[in-house]
PDB file of N, CA and C in Angstrom:
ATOM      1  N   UNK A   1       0.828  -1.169   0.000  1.00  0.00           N
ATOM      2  CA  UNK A   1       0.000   0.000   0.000  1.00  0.00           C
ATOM      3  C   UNK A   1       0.882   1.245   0.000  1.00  0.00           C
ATOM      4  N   UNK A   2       0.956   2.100  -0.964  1.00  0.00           N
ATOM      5  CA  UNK A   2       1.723   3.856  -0.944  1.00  0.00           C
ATOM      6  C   UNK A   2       0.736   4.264  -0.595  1.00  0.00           C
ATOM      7  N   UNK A   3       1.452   5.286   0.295  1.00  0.00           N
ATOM      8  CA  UNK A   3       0.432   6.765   1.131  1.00  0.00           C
ATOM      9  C   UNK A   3       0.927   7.861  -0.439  1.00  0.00           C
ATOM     10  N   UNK A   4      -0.303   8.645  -0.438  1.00  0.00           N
ATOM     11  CA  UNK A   4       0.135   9.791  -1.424  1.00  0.00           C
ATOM     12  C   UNK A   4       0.833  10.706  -0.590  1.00  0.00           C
ATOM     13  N   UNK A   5       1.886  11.500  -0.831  1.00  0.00           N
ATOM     14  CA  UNK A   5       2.276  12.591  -0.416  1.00  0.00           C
ATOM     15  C   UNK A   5       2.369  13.825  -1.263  1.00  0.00           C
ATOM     16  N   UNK A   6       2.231  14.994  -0.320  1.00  0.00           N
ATOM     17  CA  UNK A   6       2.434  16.151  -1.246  1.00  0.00           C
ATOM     18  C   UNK A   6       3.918  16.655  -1.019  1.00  0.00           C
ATOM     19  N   UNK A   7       4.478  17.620  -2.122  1.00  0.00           N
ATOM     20  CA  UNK A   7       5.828  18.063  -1.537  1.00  0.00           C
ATOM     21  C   UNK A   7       5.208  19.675  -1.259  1.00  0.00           C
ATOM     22  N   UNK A   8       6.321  19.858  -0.216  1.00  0.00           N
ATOM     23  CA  UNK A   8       5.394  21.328   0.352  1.00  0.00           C
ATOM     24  C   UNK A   8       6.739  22.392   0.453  1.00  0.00           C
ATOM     25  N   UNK A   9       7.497  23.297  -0.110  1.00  0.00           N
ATOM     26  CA  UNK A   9       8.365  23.556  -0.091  1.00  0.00           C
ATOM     27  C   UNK A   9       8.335  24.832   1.383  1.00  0.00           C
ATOM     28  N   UNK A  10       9.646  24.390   2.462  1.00  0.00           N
ATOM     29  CA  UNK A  10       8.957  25.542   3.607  1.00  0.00           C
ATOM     30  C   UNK A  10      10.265  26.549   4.041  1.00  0.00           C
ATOM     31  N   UNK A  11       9.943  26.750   4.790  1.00  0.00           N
ATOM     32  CA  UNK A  11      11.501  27.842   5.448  1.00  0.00           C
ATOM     33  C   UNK A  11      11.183  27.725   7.051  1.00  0.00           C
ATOM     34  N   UNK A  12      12.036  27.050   7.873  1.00  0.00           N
ATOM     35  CA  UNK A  12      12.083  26.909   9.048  1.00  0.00           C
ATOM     36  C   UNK A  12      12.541  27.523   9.741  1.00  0.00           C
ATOM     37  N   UNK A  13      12.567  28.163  10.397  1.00  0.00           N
ATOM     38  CA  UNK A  13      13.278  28.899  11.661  1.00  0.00           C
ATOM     39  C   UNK A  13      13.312  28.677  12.756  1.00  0.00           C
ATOM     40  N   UNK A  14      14.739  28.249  13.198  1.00  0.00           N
ATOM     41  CA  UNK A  14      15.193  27.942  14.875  1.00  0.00           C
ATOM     42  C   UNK A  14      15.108  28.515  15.319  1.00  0.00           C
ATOM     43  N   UNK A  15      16.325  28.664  16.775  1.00  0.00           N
ATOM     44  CA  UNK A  15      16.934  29.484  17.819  1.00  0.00           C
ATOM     45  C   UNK A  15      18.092  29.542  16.758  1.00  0.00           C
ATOM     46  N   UNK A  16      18.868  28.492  16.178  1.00  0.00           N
ATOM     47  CA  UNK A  16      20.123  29.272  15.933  1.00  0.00           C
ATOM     48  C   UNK A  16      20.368  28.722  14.167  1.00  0.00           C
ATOM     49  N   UNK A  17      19.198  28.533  13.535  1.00  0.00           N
ATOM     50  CA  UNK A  17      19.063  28.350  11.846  1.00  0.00           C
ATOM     51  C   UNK A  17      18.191  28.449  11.287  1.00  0.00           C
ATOM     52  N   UNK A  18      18.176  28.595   9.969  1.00  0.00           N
ATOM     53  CA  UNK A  18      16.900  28.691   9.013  1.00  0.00           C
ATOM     54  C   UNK A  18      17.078  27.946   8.403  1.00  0.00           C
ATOM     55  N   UNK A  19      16.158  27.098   7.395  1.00  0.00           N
ATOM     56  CA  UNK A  19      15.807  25.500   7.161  1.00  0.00           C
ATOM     57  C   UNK A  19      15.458  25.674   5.916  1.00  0.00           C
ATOM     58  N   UNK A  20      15.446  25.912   4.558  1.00  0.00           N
ATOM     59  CA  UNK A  20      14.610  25.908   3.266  1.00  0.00           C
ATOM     60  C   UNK A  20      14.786  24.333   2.924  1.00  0.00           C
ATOM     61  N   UNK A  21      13.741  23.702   2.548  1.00  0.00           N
ATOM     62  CA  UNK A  21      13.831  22.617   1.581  1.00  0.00           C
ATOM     63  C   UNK A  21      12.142  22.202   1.953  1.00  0.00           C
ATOM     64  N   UNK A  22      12.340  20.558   1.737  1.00  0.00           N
ATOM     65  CA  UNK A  22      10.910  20.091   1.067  1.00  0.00           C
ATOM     66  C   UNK A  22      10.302  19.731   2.253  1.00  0.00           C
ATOM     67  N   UNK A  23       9.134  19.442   2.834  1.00  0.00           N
ATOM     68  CA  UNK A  23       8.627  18.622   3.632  1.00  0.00           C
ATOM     69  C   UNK A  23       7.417  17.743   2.624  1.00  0.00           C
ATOM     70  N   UNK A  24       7.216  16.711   3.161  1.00  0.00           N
ATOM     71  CA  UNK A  24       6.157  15.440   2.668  1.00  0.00           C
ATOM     72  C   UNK A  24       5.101  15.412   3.488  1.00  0.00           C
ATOM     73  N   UNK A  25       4.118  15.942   3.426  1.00  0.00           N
ATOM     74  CA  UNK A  25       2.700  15.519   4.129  1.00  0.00           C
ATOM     75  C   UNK A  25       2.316  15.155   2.987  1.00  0.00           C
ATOM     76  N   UNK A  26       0.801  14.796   3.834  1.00  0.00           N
ATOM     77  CA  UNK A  26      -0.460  13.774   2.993  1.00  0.00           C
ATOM     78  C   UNK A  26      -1.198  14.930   2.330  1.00  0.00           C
ATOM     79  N   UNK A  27      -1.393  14.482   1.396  1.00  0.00           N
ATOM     80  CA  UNK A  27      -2.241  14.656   0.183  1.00  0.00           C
ATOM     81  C   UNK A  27      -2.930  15.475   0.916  1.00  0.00           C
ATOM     82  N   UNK A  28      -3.568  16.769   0.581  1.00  0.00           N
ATOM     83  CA  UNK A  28      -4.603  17.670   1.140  1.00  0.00           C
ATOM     84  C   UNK A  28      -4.493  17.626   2.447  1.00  0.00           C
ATOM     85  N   UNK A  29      -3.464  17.316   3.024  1.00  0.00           N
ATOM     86  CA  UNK A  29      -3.119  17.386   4.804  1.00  0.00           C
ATOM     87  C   UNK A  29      -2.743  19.376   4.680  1.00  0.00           C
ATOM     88  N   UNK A  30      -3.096  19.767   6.182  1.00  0.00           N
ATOM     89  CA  UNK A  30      -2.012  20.800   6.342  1.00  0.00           C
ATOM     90  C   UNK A  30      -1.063  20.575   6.825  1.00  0.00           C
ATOM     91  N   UNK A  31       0.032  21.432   6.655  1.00  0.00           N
ATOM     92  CA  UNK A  31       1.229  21.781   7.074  1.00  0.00           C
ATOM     93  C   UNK A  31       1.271  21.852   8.655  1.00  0.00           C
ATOM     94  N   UNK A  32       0.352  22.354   9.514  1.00  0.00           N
ATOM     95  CA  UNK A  32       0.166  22.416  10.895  1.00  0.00           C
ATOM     96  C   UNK A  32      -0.059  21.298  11.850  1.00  0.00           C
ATOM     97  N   UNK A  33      -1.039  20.255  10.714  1.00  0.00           N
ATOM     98  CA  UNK A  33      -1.486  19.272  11.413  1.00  0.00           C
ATOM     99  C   UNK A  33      -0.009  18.393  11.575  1.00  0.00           C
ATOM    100  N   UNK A  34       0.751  18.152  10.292  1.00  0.00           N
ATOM    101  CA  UNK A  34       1.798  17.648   9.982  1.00  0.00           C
ATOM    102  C   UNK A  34       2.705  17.822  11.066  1.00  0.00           C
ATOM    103  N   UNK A  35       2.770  18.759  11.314  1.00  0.00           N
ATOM    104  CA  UNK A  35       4.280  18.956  12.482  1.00  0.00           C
ATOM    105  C   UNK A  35       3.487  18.867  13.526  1.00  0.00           C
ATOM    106  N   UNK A  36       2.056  19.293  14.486  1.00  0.00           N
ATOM    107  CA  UNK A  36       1.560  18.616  15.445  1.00  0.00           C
ATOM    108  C   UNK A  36       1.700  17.249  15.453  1.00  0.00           C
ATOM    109  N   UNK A  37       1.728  16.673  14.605  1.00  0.00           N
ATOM    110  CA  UNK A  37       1.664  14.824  14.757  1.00  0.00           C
ATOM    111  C   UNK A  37       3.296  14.590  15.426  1.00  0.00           C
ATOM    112  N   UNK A  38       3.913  14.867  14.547  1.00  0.00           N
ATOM    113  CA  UNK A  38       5.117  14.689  14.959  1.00  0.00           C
ATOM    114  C   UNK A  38       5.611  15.667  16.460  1.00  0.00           C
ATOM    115  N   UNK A  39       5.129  15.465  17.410  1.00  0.00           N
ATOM    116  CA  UNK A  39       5.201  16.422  18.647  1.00  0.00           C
ATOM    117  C   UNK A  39       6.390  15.011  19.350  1.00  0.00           C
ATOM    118  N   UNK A  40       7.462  15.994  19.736  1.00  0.00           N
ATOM    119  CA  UNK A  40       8.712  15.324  20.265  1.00  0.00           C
ATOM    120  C   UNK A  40       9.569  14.317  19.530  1.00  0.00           C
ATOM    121  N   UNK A  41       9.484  14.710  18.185  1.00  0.00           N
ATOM    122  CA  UNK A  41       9.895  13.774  17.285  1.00  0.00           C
ATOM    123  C   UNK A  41      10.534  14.957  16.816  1.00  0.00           C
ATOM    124  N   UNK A  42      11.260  14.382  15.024  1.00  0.00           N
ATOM    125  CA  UNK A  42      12.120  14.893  14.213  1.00  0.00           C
ATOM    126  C   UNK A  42      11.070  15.226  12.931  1.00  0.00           C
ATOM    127  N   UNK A  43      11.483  16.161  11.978  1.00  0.00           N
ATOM    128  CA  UNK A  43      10.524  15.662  10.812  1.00  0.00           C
ATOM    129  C   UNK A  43      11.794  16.208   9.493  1.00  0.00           C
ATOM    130  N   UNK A  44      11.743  15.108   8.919  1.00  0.00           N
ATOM    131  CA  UNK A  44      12.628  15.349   7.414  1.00  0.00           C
ATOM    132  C   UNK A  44      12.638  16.093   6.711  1.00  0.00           C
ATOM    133  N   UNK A  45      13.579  17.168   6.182  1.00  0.00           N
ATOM    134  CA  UNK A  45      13.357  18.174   5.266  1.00  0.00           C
ATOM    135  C   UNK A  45      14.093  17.656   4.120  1.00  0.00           C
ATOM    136  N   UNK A  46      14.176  17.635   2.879  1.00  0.00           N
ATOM    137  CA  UNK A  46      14.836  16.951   1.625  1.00  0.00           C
ATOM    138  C   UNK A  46      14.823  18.297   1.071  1.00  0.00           C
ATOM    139  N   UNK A  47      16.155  18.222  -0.158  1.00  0.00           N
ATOM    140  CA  UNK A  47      16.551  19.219  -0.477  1.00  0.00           C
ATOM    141  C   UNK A  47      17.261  20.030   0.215  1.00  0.00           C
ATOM    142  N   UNK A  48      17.688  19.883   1.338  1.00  0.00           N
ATOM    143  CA  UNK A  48      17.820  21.148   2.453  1.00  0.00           C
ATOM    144  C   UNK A  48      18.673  22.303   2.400  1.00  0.00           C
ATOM    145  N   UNK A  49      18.779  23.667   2.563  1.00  0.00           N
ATOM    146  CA  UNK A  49      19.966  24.067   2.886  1.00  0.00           C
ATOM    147  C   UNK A  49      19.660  24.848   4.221  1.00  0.00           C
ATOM    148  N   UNK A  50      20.872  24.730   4.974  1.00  0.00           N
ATOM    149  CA  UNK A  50      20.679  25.150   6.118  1.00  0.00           C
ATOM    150  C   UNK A  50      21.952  26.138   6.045  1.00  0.00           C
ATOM    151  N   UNK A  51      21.157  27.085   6.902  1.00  0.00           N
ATOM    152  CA  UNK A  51      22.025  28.683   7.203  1.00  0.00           C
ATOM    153  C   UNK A  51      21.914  28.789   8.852  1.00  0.00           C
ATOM    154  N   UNK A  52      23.441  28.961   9.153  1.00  0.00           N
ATOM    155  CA  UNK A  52      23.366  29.467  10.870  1.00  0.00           C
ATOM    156  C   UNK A  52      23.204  30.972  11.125  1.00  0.00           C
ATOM    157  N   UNK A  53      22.987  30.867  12.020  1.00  0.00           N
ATOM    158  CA  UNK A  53      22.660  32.153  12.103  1.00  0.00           C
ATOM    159  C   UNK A  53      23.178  32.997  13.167  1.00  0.00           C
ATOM    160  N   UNK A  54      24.414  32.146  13.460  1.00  0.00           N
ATOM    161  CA  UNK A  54      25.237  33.185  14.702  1.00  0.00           C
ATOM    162  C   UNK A  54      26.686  32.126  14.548  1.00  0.00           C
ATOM    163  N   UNK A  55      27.559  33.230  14.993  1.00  0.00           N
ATOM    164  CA  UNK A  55      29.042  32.733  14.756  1.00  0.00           C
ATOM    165  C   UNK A  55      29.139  32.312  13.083  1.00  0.00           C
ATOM    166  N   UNK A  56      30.406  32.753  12.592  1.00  0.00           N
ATOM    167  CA  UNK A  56      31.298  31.470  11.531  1.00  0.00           C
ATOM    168  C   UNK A  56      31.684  30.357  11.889  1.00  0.00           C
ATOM    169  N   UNK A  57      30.363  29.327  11.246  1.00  0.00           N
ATOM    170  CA  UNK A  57      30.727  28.087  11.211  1.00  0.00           C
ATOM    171  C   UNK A  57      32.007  27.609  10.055  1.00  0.00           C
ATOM    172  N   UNK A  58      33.372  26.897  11.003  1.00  0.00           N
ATOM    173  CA  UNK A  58      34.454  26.434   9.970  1.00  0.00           C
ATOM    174  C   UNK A  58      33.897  25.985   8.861  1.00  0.00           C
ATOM    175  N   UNK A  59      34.740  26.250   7.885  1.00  0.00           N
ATOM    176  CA  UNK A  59      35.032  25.548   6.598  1.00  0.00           C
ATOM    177  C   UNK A  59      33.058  25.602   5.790  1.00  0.00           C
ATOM    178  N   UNK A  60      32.567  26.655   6.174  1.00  0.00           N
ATOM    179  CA  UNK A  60      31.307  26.927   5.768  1.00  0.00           C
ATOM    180  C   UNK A  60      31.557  28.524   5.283  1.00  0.00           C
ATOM    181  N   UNK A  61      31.264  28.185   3.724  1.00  0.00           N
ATOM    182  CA  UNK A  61      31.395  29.936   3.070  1.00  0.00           C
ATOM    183  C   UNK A  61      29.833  30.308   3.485  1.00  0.00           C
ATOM    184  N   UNK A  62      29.426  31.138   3.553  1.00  0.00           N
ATOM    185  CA  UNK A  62      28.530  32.551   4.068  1.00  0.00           C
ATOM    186  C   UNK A  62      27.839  31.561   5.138  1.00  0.00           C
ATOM    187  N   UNK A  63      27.862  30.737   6.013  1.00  0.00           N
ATOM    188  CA  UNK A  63      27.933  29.914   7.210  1.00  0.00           C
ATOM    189  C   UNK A  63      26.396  29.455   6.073  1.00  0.00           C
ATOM    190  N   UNK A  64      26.256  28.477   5.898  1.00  0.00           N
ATOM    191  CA  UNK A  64      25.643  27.623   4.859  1.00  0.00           C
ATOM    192  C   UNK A  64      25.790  26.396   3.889  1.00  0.00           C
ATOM    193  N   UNK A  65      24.636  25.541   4.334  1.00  0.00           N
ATOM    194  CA  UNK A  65      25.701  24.041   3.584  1.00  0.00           C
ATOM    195  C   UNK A  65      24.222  23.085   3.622  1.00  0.00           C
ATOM    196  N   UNK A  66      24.886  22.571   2.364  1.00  0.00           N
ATOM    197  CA  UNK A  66      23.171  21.762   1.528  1.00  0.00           C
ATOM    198  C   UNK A  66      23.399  20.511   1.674  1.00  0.00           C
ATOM    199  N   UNK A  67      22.337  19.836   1.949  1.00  0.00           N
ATOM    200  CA  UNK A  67      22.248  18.177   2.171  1.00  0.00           C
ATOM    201  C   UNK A  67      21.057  18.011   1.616  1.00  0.00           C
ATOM    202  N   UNK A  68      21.185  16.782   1.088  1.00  0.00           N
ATOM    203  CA  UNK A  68      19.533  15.947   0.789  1.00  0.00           C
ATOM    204  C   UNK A  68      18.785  15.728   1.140  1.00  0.00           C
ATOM    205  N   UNK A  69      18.995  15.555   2.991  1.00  0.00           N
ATOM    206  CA  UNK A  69      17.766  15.605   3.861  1.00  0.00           C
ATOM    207  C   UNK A  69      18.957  15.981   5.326  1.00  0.00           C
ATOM    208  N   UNK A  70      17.805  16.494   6.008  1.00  0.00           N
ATOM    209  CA  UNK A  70      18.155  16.970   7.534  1.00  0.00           C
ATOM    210  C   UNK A  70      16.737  16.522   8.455  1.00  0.00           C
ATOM    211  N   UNK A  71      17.296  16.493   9.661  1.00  0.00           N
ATOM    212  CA  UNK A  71      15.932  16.245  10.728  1.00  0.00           C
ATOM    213  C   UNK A  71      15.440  17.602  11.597  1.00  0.00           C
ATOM    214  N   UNK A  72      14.738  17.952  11.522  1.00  0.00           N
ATOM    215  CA  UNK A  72      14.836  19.216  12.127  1.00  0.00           C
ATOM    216  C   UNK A  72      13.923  18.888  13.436  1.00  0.00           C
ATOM    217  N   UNK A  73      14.541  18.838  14.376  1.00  0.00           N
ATOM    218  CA  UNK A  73      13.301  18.923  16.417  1.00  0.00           C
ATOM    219  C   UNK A  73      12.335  19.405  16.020  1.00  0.00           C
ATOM    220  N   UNK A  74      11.091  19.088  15.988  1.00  0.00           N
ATOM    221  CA  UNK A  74       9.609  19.817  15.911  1.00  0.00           C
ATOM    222  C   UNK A  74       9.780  20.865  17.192  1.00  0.00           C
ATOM    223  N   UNK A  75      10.350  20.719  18.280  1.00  0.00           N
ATOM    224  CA  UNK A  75      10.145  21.322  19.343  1.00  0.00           C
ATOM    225  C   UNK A  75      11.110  22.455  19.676  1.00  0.00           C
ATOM    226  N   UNK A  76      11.996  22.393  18.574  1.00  0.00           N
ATOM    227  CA  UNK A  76      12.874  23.804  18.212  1.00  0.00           C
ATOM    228  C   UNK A  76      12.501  24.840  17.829  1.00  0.00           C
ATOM    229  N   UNK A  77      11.567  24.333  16.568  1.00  0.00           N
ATOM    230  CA  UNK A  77      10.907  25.044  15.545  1.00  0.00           C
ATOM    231  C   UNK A  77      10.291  26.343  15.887  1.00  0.00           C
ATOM    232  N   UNK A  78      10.367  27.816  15.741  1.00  0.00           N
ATOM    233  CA  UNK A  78      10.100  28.897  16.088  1.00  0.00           C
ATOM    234  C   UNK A  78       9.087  29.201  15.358  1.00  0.00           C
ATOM    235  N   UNK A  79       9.584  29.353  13.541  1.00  0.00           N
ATOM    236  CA  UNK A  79       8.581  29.944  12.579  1.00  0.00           C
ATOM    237  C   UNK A  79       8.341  28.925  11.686  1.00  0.00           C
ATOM    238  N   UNK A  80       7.714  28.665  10.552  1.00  0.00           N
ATOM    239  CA  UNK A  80       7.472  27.978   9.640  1.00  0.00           C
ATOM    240  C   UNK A  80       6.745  28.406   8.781  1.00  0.00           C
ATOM    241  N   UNK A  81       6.952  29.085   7.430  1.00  0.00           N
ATOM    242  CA  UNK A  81       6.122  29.263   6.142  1.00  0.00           C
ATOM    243  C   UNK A  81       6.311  28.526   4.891  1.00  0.00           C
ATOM    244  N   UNK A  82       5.433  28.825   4.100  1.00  0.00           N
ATOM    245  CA  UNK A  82       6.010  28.217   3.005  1.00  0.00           C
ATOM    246  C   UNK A  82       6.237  29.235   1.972  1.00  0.00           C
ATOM    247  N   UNK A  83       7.116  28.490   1.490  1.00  0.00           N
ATOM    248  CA  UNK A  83       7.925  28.937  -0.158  1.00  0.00           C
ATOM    249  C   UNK A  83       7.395  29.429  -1.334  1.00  0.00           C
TER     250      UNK A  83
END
């Protein structure tokens, strides 16, 4: 059995990063309900690039660096819009 998913492109905001890439909810799900479910959990961002946002992180040009997926704490999470 496949679950449908939608791709939802978002911008996350920590305490100490901002998050652009994809998140996967369900088909006509919201975005709100999505990260309530996941309460004390992680939730996958694909595509990611992540930017710090205090201090120069080493060997990181404009403190920024892209991966295919990251986990981001639901319980970090400050802001969240989409793209």
């Amino acid at each position: 059995m496949k679950i449908e998913k939608q791709h939802v492109r978002v911008k996350i905001r920590t305490e100490n990063s901002v998050v652009m890439g994809t998140v996967h909810t369900l088909v006509d799900g919201r975005l709100s309900d999505y990260i309530t479910s996941h309460k004390n959990k992680f939730i996958p961002v694909t595509d990611a690039e992540v930017r710090y946002l205090e201090g120069k992180k080493e060997g990181l040009e404009d403190n920024k660096v892209r991966r295919q997926v990251v986990f981001v704490n639901v319980e970090k999470i400050e802001m969240i819009e989409y793209l």
